[in-house]
PDB file of N, CA and C in Angstrom:
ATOM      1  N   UNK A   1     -22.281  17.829   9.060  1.00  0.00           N
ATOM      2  CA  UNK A   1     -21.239  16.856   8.794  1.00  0.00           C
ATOM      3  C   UNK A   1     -20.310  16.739  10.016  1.00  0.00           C
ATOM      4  N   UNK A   2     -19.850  17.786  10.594  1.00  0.00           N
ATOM      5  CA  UNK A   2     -19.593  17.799  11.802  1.00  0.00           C
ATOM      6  C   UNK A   2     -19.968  17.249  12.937  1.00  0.00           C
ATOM      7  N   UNK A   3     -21.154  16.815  13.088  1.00  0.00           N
ATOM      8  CA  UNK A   3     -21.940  16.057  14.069  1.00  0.00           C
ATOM      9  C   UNK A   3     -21.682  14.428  13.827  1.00  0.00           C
ATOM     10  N   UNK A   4     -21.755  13.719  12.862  1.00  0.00           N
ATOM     11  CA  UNK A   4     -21.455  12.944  12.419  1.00  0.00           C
ATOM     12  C   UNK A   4     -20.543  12.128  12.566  1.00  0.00           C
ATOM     13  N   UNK A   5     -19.097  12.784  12.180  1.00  0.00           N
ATOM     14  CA  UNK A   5     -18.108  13.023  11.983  1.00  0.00           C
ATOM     15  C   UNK A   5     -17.658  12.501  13.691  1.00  0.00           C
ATOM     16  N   UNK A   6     -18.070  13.574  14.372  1.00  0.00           N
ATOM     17  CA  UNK A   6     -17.970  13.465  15.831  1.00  0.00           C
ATOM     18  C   UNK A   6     -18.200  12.589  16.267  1.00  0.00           C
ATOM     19  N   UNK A   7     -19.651  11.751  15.458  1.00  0.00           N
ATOM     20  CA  UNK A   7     -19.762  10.844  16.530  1.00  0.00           C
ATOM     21  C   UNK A   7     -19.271   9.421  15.588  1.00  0.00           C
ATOM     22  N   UNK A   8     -18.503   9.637  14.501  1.00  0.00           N
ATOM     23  CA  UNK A   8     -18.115   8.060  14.440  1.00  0.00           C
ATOM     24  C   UNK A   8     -16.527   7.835  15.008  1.00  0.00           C
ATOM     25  N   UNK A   9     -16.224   9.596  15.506  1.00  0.00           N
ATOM     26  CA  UNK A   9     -14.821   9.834  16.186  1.00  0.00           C
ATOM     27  C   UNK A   9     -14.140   9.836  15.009  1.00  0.00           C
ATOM     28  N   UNK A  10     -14.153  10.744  14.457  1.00  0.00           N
ATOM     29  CA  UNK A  10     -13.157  10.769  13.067  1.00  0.00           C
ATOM     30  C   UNK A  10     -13.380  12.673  12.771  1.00  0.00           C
ATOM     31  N   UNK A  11     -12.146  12.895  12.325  1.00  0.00           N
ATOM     32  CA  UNK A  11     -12.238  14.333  11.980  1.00  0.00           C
ATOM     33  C   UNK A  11     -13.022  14.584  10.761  1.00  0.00           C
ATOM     34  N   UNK A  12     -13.615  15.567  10.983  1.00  0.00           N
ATOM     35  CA  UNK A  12     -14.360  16.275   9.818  1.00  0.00           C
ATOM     36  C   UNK A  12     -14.357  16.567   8.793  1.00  0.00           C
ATOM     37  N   UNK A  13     -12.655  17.025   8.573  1.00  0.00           N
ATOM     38  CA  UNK A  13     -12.002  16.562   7.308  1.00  0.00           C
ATOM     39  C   UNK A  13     -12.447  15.824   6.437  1.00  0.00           C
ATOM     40  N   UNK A  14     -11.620  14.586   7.507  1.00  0.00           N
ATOM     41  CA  UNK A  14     -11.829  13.134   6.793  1.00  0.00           C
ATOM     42  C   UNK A  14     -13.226  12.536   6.186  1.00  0.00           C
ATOM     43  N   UNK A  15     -14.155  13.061   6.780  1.00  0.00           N
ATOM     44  CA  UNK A  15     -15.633  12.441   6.226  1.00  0.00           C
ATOM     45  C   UNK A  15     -15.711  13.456   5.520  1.00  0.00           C
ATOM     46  N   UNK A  16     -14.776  14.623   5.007  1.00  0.00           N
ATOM     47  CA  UNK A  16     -15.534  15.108   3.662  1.00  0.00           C
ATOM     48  C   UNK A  16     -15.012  14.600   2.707  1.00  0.00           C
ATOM     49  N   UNK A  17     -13.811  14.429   2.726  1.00  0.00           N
ATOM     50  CA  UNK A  17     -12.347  13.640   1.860  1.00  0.00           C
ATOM     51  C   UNK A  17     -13.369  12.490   1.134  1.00  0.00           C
ATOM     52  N   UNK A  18     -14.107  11.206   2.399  1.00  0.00           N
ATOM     53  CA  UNK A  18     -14.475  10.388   2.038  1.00  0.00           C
ATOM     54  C   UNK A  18     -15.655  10.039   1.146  1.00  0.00           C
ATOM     55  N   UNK A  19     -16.855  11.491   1.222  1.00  0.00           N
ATOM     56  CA  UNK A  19     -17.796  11.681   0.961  1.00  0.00           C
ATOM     57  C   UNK A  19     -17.484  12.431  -0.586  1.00  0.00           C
ATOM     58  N   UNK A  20     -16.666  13.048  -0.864  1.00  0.00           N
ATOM     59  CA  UNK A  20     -15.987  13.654  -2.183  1.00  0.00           C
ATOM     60  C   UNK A  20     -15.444  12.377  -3.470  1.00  0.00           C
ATOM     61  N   UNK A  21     -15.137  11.254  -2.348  1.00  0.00           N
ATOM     62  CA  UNK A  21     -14.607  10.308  -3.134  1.00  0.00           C
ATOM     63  C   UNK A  21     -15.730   9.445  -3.500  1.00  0.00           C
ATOM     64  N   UNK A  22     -16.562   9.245  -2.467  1.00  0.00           N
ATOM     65  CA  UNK A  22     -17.914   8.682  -3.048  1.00  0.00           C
ATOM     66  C   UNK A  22     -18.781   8.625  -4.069  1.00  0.00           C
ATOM     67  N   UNK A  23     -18.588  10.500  -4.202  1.00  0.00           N
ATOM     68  CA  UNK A  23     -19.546  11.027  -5.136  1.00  0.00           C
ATOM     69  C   UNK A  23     -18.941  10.748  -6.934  1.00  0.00           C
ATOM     70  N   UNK A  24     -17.860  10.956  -5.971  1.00  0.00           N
ATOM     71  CA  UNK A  24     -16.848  10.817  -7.686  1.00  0.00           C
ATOM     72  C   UNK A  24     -17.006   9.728  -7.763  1.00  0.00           C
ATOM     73  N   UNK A  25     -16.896   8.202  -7.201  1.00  0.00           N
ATOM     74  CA  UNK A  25     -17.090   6.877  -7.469  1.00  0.00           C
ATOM     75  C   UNK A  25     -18.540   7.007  -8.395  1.00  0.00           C
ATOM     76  N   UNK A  26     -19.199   7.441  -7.803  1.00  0.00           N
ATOM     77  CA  UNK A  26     -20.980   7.049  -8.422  1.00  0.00           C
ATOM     78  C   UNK A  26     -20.406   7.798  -9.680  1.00  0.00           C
ATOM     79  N   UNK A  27     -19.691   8.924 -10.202  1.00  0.00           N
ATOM     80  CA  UNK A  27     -20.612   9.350 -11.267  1.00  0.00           C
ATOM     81  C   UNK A  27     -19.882   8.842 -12.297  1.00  0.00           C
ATOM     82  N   UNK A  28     -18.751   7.710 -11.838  1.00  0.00           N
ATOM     83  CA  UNK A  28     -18.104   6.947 -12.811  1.00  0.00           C
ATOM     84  C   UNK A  28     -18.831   5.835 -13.274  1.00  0.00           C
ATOM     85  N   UNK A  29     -18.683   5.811 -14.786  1.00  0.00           N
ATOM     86  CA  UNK A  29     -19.381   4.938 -15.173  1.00  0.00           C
ATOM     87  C   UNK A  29     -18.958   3.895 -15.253  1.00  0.00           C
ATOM     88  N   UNK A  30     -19.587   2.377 -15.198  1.00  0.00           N
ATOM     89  CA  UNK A  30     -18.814   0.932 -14.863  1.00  0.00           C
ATOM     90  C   UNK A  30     -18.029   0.636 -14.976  1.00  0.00           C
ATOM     91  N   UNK A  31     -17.404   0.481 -16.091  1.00  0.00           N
ATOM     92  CA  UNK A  31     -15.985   0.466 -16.692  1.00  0.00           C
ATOM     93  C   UNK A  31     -15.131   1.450 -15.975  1.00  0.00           C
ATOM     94  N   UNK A  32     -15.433   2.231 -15.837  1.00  0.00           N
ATOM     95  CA  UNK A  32     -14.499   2.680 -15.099  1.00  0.00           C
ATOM     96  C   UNK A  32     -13.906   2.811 -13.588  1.00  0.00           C
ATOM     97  N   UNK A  33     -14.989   2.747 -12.828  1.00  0.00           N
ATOM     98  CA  UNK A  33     -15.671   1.918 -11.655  1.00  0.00           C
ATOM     99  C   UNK A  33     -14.203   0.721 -11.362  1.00  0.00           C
ATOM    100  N   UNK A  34     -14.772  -0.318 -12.390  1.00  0.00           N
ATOM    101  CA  UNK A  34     -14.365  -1.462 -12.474  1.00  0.00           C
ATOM    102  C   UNK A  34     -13.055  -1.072 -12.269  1.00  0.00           C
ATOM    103  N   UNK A  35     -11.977  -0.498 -13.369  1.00  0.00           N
ATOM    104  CA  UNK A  35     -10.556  -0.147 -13.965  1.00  0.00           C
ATOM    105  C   UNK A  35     -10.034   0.150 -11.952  1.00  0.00           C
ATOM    106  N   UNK A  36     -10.708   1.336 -11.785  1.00  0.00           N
ATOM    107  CA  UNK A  36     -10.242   2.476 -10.500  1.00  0.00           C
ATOM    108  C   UNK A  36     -10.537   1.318  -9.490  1.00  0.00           C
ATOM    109  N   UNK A  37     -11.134   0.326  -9.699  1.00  0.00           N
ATOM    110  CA  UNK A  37     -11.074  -0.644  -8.009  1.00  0.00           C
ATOM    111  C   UNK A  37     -10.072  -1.751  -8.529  1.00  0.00           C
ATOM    112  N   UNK A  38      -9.668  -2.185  -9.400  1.00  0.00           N
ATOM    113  CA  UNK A  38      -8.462  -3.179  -9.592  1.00  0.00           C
ATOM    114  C   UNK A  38      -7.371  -2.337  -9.767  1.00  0.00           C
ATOM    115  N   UNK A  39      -7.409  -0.853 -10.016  1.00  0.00           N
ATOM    116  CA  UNK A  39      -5.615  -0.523 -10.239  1.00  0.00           C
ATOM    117  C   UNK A  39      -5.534   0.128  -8.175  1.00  0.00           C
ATOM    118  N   UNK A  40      -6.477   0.353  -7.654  1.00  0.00           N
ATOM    119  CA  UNK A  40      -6.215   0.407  -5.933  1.00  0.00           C
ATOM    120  C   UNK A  40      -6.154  -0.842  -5.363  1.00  0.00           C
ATOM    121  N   UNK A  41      -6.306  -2.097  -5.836  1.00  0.00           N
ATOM    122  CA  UNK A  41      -6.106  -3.448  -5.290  1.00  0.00           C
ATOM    123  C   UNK A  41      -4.526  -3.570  -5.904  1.00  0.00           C
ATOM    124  N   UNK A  42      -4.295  -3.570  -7.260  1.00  0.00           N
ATOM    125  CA  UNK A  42      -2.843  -3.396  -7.530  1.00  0.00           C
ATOM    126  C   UNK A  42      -1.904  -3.081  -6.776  1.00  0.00           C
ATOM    127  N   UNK A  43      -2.298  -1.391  -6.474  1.00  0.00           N
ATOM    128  CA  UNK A  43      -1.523  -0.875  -5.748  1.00  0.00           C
ATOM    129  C   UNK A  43      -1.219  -1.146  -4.409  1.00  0.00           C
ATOM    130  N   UNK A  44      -2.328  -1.045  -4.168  1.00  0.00           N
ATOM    131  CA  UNK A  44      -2.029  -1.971  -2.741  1.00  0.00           C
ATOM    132  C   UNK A  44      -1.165  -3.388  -2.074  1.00  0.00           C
ATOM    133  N   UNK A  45      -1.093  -4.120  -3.548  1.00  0.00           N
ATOM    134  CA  UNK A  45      -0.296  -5.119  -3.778  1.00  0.00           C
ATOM    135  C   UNK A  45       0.931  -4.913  -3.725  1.00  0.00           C
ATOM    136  N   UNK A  46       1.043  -3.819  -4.402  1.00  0.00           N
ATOM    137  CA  UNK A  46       2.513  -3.560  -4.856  1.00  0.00           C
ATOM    138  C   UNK A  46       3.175  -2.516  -3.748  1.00  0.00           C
ATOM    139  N   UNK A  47       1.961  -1.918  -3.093  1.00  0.00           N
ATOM    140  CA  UNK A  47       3.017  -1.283  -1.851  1.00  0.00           C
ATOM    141  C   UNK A  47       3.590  -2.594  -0.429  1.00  0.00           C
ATOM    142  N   UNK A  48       2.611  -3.511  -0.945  1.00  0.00           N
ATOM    143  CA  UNK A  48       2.872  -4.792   0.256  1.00  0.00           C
ATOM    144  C   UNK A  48       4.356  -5.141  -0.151  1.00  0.00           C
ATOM    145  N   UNK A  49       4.168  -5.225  -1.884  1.00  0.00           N
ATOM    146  CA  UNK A  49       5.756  -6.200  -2.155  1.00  0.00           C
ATOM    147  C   UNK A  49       6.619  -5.323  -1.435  1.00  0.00           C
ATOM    148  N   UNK A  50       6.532  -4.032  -1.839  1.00  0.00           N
ATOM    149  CA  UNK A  50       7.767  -3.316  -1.363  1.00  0.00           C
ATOM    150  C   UNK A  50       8.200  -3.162  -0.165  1.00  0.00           C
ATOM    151  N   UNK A  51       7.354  -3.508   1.120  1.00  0.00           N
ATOM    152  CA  UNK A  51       7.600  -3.616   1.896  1.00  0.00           C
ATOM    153  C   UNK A  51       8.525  -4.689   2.036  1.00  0.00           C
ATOM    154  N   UNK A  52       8.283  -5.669   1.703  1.00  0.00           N
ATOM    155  CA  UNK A  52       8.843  -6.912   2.164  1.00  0.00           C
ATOM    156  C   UNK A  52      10.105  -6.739   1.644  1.00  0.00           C
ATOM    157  N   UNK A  53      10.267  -6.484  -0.034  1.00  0.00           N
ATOM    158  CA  UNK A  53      11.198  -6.412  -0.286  1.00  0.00           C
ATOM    159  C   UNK A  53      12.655  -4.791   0.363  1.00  0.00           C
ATOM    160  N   UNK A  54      11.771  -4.086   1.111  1.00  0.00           N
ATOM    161  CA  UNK A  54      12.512  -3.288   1.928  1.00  0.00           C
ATOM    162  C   UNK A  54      13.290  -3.956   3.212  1.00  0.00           C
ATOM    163  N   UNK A  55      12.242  -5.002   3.833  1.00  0.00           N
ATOM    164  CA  UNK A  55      13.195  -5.754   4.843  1.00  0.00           C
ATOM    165  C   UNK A  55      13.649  -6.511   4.136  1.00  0.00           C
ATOM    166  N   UNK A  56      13.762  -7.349   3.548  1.00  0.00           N
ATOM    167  CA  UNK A  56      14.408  -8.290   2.921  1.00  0.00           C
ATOM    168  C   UNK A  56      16.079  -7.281   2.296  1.00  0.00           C
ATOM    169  N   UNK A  57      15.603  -5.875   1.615  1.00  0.00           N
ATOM    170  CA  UNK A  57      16.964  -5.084   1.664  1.00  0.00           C
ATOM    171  C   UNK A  57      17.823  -4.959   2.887  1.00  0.00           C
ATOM    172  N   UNK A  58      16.763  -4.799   4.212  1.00  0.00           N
ATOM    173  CA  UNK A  58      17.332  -4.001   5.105  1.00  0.00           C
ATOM    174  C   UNK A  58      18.488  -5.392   6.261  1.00  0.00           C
ATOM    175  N   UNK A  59      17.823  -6.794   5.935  1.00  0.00           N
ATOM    176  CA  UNK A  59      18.080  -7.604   6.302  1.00  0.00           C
ATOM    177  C   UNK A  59      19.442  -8.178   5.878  1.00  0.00           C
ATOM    178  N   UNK A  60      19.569  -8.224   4.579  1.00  0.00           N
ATOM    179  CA  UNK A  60      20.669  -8.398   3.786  1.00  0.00           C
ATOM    180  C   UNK A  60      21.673  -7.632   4.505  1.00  0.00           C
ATOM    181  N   UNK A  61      21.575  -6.709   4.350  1.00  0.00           N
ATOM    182  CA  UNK A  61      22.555  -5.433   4.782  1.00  0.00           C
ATOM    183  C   UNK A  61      23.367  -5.778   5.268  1.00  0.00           C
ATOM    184  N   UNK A  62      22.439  -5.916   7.055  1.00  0.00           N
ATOM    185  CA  UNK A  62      22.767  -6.229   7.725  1.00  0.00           C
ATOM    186  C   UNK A  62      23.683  -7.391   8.172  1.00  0.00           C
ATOM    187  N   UNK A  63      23.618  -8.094   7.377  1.00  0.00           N
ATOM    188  CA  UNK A  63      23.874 -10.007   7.298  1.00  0.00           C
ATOM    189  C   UNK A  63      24.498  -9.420   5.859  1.00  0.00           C
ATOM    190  N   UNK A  64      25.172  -8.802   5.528  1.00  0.00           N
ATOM    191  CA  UNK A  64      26.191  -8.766   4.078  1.00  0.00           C
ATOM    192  C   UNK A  64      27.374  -9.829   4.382  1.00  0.00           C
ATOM    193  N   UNK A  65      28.068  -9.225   5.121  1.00  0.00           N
ATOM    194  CA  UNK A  65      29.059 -10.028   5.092  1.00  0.00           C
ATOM    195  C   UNK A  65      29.027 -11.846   5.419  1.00  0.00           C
ATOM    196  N   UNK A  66      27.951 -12.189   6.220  1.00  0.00           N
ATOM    197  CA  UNK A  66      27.605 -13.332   6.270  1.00  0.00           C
ATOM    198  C   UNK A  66      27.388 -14.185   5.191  1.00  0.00           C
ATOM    199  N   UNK A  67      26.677 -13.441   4.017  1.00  0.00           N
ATOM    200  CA  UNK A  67      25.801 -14.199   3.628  1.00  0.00           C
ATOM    201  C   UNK A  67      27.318 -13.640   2.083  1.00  0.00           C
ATOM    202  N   UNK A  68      28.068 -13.336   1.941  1.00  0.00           N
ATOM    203  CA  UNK A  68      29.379 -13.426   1.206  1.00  0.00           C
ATOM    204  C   UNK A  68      29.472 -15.054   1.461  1.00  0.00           C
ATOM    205  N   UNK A  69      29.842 -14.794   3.113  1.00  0.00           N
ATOM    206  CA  UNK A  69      31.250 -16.163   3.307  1.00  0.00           C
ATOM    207  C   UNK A  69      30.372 -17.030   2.945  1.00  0.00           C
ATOM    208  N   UNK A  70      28.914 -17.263   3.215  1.00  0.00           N
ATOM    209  CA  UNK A  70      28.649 -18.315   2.917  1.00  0.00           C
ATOM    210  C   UNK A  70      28.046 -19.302   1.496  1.00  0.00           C
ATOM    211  N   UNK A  71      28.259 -17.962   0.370  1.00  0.00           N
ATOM    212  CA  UNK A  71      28.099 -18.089  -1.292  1.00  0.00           C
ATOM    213  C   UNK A  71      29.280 -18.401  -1.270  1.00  0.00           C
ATOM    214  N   UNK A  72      30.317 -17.756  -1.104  1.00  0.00           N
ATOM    215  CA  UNK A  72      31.946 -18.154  -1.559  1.00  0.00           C
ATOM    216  C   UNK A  72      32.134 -19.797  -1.257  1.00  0.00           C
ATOM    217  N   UNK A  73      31.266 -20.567  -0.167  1.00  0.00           N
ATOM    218  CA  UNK A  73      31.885 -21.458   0.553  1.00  0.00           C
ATOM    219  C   UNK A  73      30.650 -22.574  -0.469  1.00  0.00           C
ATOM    220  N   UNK A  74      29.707 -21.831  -0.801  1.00  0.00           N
ATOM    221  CA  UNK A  74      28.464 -22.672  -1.879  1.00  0.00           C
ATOM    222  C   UNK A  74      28.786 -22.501  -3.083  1.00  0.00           C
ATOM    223  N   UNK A  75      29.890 -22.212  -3.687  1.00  0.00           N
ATOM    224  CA  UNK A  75      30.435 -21.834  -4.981  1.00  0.00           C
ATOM    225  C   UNK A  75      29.376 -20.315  -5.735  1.00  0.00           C
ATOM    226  N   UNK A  76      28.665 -20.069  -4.953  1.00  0.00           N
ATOM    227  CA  UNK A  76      27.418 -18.709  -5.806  1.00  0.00           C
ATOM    228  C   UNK A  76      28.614 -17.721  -5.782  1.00  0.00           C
ATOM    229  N   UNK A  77      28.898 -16.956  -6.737  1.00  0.00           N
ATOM    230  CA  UNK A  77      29.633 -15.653  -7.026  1.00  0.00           C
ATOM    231  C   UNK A  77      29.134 -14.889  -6.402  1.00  0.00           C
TER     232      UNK A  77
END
């Protein structure tokens, strides 16, 4: 595995990590298969939102006081 490993340039570790997860994929049966590849597309979704919605926090912040004067001046509370 080591040889391998070496030569796709990836640690050895990692191709056992990947090869562990494999095995466990196969011995799931369809349904479940199915469930475990739409709740990692989910997730994956949902770590994207949070990103955005982290700059979108981090942006605000920054621009707080701006974005006051300019609700007060648009009637938004």
């Amino acid at each position: 595995m080591e040889t391998v490993a070496r030569n796709l340039g990836i640690a050895a570790e990692t191709l056992r990590r990947w090869n562990e997860r494999a095995d466990r994929e196969k011995s799931a049966n369809p349904g479940e298969f199915a469930e475990l590849k739409r709740l990692r597309r989910e997730n994956a979704e949902l770590h994207g939102t949070n990103e955005i919605l982290q700059a979108a926090s981090a942006f605000f912040a920054g621009h707080g006081s701006t974005w006051r004067i300019m609700s007060r001046k648009s009637g938004v509370p």
